[in-house]
Protein backbone atom coordinates (compact mmCIF):
# COMPACT_ATOMS: atom_id res chain seq x y z
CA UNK A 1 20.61 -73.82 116.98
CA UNK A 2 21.66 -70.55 117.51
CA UNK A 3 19.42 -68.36 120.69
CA UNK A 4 17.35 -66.04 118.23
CA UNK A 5 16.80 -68.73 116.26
CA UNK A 6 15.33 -70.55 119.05
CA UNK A 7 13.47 -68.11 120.46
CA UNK A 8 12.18 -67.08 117.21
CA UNK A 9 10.92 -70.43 116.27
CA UNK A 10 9.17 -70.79 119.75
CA UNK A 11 7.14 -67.42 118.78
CA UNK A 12 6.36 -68.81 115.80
CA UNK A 13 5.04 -72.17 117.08
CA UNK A 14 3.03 -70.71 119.50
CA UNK A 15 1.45 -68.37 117.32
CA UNK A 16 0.20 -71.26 115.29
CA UNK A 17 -0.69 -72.59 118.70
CA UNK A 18 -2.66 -69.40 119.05
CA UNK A 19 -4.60 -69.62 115.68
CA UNK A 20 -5.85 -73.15 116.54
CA UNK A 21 -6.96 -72.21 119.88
CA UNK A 22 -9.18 -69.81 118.46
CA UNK A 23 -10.72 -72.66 115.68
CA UNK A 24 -11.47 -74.69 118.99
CA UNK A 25 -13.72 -72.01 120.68
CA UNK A 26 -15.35 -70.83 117.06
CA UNK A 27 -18.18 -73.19 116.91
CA UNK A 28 -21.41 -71.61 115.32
CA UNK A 29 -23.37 -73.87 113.34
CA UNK A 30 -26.48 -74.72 115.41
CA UNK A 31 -26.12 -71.22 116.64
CA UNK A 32 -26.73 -69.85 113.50
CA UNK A 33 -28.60 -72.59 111.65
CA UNK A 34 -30.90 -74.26 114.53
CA UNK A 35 -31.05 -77.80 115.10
CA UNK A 36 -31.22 -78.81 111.43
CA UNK A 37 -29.54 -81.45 109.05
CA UNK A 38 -27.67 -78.67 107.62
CA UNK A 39 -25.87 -77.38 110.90
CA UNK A 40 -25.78 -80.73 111.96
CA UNK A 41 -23.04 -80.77 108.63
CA UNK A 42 -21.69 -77.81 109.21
CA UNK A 43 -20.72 -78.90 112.91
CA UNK A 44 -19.16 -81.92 111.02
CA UNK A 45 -16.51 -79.88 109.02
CA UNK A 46 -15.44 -77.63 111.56
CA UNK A 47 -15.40 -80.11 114.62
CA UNK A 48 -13.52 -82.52 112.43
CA UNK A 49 -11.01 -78.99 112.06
CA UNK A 50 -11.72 -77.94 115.93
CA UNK A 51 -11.36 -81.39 117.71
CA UNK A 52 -9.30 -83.45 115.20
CA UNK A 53 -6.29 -80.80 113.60
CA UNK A 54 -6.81 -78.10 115.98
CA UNK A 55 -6.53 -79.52 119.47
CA UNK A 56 -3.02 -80.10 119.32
CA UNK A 57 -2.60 -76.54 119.89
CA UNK A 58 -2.98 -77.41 123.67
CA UNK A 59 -0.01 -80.16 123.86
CA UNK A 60 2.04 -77.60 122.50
CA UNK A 61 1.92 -75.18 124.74
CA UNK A 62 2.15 -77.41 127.88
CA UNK A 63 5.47 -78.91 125.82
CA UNK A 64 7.11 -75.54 125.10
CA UNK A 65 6.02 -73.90 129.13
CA UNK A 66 7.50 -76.60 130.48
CA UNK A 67 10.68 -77.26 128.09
CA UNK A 68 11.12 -73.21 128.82
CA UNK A 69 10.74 -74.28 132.75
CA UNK A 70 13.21 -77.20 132.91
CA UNK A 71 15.64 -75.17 129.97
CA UNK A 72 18.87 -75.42 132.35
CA UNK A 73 16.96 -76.03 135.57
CA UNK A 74 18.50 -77.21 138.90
CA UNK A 75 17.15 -76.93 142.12
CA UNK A 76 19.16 -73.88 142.91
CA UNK A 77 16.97 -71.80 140.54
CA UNK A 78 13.44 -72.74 141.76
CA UNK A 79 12.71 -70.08 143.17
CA UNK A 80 13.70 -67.63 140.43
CA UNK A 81 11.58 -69.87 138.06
CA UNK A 82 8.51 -69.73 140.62
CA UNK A 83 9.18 -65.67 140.73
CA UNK A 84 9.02 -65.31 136.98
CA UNK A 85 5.85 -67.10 136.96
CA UNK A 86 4.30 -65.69 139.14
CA UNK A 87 4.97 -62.56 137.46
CA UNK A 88 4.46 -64.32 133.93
CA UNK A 89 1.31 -66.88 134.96
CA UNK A 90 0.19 -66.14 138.69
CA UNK A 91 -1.00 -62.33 137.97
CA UNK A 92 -2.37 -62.11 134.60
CA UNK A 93 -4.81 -65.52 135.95
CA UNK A 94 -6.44 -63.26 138.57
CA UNK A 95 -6.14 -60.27 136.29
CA UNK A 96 -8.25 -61.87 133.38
CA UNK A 97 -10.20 -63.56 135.39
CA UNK A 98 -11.52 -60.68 137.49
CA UNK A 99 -12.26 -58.98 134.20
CA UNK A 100 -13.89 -61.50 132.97
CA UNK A 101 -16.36 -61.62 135.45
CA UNK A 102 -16.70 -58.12 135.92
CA UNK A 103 -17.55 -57.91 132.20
CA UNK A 104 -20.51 -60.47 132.48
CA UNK A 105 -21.77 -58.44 135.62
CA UNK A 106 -21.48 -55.30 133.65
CA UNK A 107 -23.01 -57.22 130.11
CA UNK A 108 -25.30 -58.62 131.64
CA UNK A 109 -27.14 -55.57 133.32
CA UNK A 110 -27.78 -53.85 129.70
CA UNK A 111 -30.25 -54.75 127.33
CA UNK A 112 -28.70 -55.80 124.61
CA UNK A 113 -25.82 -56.99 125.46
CA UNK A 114 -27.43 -59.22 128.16
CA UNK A 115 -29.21 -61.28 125.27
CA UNK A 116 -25.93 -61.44 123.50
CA UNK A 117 -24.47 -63.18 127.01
CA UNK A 118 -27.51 -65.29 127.31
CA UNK A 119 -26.81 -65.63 130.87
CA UNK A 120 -29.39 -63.80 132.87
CA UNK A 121 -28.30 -61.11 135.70
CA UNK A 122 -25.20 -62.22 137.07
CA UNK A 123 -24.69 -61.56 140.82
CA UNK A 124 -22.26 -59.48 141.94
CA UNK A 125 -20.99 -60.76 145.33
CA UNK A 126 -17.56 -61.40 146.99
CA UNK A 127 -18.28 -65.62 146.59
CA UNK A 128 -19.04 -64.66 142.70
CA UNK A 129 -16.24 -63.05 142.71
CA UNK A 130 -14.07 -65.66 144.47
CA UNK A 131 -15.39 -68.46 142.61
CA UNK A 132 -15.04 -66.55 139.15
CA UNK A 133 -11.07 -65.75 140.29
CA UNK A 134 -10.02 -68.81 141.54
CA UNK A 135 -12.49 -71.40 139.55
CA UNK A 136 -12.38 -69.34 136.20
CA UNK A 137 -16.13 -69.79 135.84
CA UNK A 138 -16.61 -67.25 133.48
CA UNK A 139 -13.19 -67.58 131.43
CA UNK A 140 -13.34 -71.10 130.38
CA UNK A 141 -10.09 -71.11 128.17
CA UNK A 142 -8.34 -70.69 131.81
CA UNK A 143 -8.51 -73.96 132.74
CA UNK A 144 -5.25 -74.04 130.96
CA UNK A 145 -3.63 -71.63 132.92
CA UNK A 146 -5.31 -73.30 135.68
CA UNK A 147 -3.39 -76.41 135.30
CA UNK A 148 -0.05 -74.71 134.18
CA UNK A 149 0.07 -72.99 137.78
CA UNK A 150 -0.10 -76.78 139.13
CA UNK A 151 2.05 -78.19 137.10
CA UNK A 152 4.68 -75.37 138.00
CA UNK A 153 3.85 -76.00 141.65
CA UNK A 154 4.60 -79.50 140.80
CA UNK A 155 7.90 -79.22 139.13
CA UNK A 156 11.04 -79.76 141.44
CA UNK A 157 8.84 -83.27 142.16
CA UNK A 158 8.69 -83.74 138.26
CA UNK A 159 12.26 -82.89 138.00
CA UNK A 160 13.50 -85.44 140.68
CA UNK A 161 11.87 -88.02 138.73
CA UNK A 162 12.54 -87.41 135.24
CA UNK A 163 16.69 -86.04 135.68
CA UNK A 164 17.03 -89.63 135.52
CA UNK A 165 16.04 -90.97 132.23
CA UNK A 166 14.52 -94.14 133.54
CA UNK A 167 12.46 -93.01 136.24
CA UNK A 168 11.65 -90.40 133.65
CA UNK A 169 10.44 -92.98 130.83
CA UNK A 170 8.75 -94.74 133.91
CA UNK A 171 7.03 -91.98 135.07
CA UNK A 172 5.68 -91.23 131.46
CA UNK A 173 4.64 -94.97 130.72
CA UNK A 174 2.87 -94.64 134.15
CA UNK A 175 0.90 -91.83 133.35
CA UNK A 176 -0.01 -92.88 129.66
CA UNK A 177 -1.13 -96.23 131.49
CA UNK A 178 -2.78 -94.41 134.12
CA UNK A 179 -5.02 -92.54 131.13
CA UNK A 180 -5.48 -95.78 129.03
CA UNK A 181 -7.00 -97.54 132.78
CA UNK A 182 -9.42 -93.96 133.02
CA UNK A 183 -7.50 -93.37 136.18
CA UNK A 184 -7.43 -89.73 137.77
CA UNK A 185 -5.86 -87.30 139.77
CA UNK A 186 -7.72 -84.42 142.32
CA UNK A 187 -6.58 -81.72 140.61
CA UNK A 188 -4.15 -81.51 137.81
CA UNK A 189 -5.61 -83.63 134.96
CA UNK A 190 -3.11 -86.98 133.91
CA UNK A 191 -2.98 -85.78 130.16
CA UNK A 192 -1.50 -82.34 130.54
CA UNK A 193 0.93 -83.89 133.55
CA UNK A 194 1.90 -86.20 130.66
CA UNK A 195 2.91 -83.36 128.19
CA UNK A 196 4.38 -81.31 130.94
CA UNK A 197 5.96 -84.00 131.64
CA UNK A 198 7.30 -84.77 128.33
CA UNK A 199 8.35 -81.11 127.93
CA UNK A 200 10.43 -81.84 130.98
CA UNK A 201 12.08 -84.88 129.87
CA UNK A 202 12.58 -83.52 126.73
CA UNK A 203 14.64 -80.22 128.01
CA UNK A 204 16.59 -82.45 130.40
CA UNK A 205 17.82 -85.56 128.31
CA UNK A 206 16.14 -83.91 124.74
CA UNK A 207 17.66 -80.41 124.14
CA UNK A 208 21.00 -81.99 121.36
CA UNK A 209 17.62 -82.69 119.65
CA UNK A 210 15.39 -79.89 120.31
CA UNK A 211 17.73 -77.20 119.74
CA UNK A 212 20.28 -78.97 116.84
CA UNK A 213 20.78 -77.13 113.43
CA UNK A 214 18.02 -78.26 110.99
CA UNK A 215 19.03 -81.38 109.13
CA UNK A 216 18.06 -84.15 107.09
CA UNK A 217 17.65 -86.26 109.63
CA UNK A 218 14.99 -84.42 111.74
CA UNK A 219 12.99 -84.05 108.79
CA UNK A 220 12.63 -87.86 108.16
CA UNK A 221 12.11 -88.92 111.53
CA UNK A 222 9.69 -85.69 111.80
CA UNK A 223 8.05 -87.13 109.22
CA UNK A 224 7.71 -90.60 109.90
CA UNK A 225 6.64 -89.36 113.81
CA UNK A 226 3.79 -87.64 112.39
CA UNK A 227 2.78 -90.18 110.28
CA UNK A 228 2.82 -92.61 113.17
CA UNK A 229 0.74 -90.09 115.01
CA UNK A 230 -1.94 -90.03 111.87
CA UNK A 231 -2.31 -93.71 112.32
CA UNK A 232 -2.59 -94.20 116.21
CA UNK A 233 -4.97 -91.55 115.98
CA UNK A 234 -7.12 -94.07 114.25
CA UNK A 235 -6.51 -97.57 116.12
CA UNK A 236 -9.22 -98.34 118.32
CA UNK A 237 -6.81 -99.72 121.02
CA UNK A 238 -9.46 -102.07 123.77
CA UNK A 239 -9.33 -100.01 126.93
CA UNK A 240 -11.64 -98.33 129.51
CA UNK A 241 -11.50 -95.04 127.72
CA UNK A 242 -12.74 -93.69 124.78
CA UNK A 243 -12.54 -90.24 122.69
CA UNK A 244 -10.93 -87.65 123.62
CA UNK A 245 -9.12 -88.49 126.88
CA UNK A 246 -7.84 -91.95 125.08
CA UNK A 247 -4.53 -92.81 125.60
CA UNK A 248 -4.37 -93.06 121.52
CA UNK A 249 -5.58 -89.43 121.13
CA UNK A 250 -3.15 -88.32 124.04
CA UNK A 251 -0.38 -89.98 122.02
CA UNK A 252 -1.54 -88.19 118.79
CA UNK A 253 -1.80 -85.17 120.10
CA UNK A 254 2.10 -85.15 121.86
CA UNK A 255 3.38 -86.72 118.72
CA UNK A 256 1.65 -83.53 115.87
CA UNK A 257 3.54 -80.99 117.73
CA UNK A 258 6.73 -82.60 118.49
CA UNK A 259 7.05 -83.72 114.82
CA UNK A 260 6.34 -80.45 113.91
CA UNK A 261 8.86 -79.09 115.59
CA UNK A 262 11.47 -81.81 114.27
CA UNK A 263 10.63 -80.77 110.77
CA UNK A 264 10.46 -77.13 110.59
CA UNK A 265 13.67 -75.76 110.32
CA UNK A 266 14.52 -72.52 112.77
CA UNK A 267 17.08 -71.10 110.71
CA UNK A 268 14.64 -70.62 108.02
CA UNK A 269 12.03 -68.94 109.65
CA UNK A 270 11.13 -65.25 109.04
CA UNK A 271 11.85 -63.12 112.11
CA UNK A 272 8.31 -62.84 113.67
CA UNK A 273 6.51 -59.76 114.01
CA UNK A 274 5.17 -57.69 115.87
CA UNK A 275 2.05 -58.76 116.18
CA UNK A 276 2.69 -62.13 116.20
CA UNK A 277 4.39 -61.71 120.00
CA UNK A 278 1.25 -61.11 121.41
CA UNK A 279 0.50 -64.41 121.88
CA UNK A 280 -0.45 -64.55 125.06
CA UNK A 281 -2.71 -61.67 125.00
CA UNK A 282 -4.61 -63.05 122.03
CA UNK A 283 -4.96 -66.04 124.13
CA UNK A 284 -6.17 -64.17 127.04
CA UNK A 285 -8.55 -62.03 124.94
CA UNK A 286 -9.73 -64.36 121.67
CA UNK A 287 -12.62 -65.95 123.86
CA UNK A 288 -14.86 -62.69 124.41
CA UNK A 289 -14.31 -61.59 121.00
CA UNK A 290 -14.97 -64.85 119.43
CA UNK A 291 -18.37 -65.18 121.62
CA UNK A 292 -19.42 -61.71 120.73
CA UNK A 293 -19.04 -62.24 117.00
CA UNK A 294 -20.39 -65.32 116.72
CA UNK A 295 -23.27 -64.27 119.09
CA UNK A 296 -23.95 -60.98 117.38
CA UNK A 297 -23.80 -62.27 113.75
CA UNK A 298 -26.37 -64.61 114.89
CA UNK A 299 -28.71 -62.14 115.98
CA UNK A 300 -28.35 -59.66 112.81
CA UNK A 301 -26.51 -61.97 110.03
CA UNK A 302 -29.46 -64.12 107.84
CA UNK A 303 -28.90 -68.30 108.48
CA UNK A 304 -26.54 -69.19 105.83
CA UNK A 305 -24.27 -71.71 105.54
CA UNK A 306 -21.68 -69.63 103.88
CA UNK A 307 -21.95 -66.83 106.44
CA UNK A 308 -21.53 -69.66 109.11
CA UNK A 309 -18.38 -71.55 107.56
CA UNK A 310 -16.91 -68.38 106.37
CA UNK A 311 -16.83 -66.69 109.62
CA UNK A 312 -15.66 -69.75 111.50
CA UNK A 313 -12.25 -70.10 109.21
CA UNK A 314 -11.66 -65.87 109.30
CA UNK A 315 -12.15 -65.84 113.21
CA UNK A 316 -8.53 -65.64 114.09
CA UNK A 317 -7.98 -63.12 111.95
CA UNK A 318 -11.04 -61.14 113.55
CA UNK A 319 -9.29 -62.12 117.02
CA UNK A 320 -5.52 -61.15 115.80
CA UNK A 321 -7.01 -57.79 114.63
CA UNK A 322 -8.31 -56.90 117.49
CA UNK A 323 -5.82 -57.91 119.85
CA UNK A 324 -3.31 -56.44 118.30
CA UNK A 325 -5.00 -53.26 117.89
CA UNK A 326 -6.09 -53.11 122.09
CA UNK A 327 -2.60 -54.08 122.97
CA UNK A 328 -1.29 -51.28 120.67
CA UNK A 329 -3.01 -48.71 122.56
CA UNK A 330 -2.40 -50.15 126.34
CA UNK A 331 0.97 -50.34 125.60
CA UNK A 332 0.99 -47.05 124.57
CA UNK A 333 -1.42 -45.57 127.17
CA UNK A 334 -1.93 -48.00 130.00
CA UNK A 335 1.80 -49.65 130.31
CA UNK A 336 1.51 -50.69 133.77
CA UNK A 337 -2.23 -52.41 133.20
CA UNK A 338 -0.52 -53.72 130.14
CA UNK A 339 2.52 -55.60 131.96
CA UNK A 340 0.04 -56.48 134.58
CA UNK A 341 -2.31 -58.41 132.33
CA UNK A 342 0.38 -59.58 129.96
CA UNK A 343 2.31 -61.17 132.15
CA UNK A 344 5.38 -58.89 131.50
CA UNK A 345 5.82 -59.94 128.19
């Protein structure tokens, strides 16, 4: 596969990555219905779309950072990789997450708004603010980012293991048995170390397959992956875990993306747009604007199901509007604050 076509078709998957992300964090059925028999159906359709479809949209992006990490690594170039994300990971995680918090202090000290937040007066000290920067306390989706830093911090170790392909397959068996037992590490969690992982492994001994011209081949065994993934997703293998830290729903959710990948050709995808590159500003953003719609329309729209459902499926679109619209004008006006917070993207 030819470089733009790469590149391109990374855009494009994690733009559908994106959209997902946003189903996840949409949830508003008992907050517009109450605890009633008809949210309590509501919260069935779009939990079954939020937990089931749409949480592979995490997987993938741990897969693609860290196949974009190990792309051509060697030892030599850690500390150009840790530069770049720094730059690229480091920054825009204090950035946001300062903002965030700043934006509850702010929120939270006007009327209004302050119901919207549901969160009472939030202090504004230097702990607060320490605990909000480093802890992302009041920018939940960061936990992501959050464990992307440690996995970065973690990858010449990662890469020691896994250049060899079967320390690497150990190393992944290991971890996958690790989650099945309900085992755990301090800090990074073992399910995102196994897609980083994976990611890794993939880029090392993986990239023939990763980045070959589209063929008939890929498709069928793209296929058939995803098929598999459809039915571990539903075996209840005996095991000290259960839900959604399973080793069967860790499997499933590795297996959606990569098969995904294997059957979507890059050479036919349309070149992406423009505002489909602002992926990781939509990201960054889609959480506040998703919590004030939902939380507004709640206050002033009447306790329908239809209102409910329909503004859970249109709230990417909401979110890509107005991303795209904010980081029209920064770019324009605020290019530095822009590059800051985007990571230099």
């Amino acid at each position: 596969m030819e470089e733009k076509y790469f590149r391109n078709k990374v855009i494009w998957f994690t733009f559908l990555f994106s959209i997902l992300v946003i189903w996840v964090h949409s949830y508003n059925a008992v907050l517009f219905l109450g605890k009633t028999g008809v949210a309590y159906r509501v919260d069935l359709l779009e939990r079954f779309w939020g937990n089931t479809v749409a949480q592979i949209a995490v997987p993938g992006f741990f897969l693609i950072s860290s196949y974009l990490f190990f792309r051509g690594y060697t030892m030599e170039k850690l500390w150009v990789k840790w530069n770049s994300r720094i730059r690229s990971i480091l920054v825009p995680y204090i950035m946001w997450n300062f903002l965030y918090y700043l934006g509850y202090v702010i929120g939270s000290r006007i009327p209004f708004i302050s119901r919207v937040i549901g969160k009472g007066r939030i202090p504004f000290t230097f702990p607060e603010a320490a605990q909000a920067v480093l802890h992302f306390s009041y920018n939940y989706v960061f936990w992501y980012l959050n464990q992307l830093i440690l996995l970065v911090l973690l990858a010449p170790v990662i890469y020691v293991i896994v250049k060899r392909k079967v320390s690497g397959i150990a190393l992944l068996a290991g971890i996958l048995v690790a989650i099945y037992l309900g085992e755990a590490l301090l800090w990074v969690n073992l399910d995102a170390l196994f897609y980083y992982s994976f990611g890794a492994y993939a880029a090392i001994h993986g990239k023939e397959i990763a980045e070959s011209p589209f063929n008939k081949n890929f498709l069928a065994a793209g296929a058939i992956l995803f098929v598999a993934a459809c039915l571990i997703k539903n075996v209840d293998i005996p095991g000290h875990v259960r839900g959604e830290y399973a080793a069967a729903t860790v499997c499933f959710r590795l297996m959606i993306p990569v098969s995904l990948w294997l059957m979507i050709p890059g050479r036919y995808l349309k070149e992406v747009k423009d505002w489909m590159k602002q992926n990781f500003f939509l990201y960054a953003i889609h959480f506040s604007v998703v919590r004030l719609i939902n939380k507004t329309g709640a206050l002033l729209l009447p306790p329908v199901p239809a209102i409910t459902i329909g503004l859970y499926i249109t709230m990417p679109l909401f979110c890509i509007l107005i991303s795209y619209a904010v980081s029209i004008l920064m770019r324009k006006h605020l290019p530095l604050i822009w590059c800051l917070f985007n990571g230099g993207r």
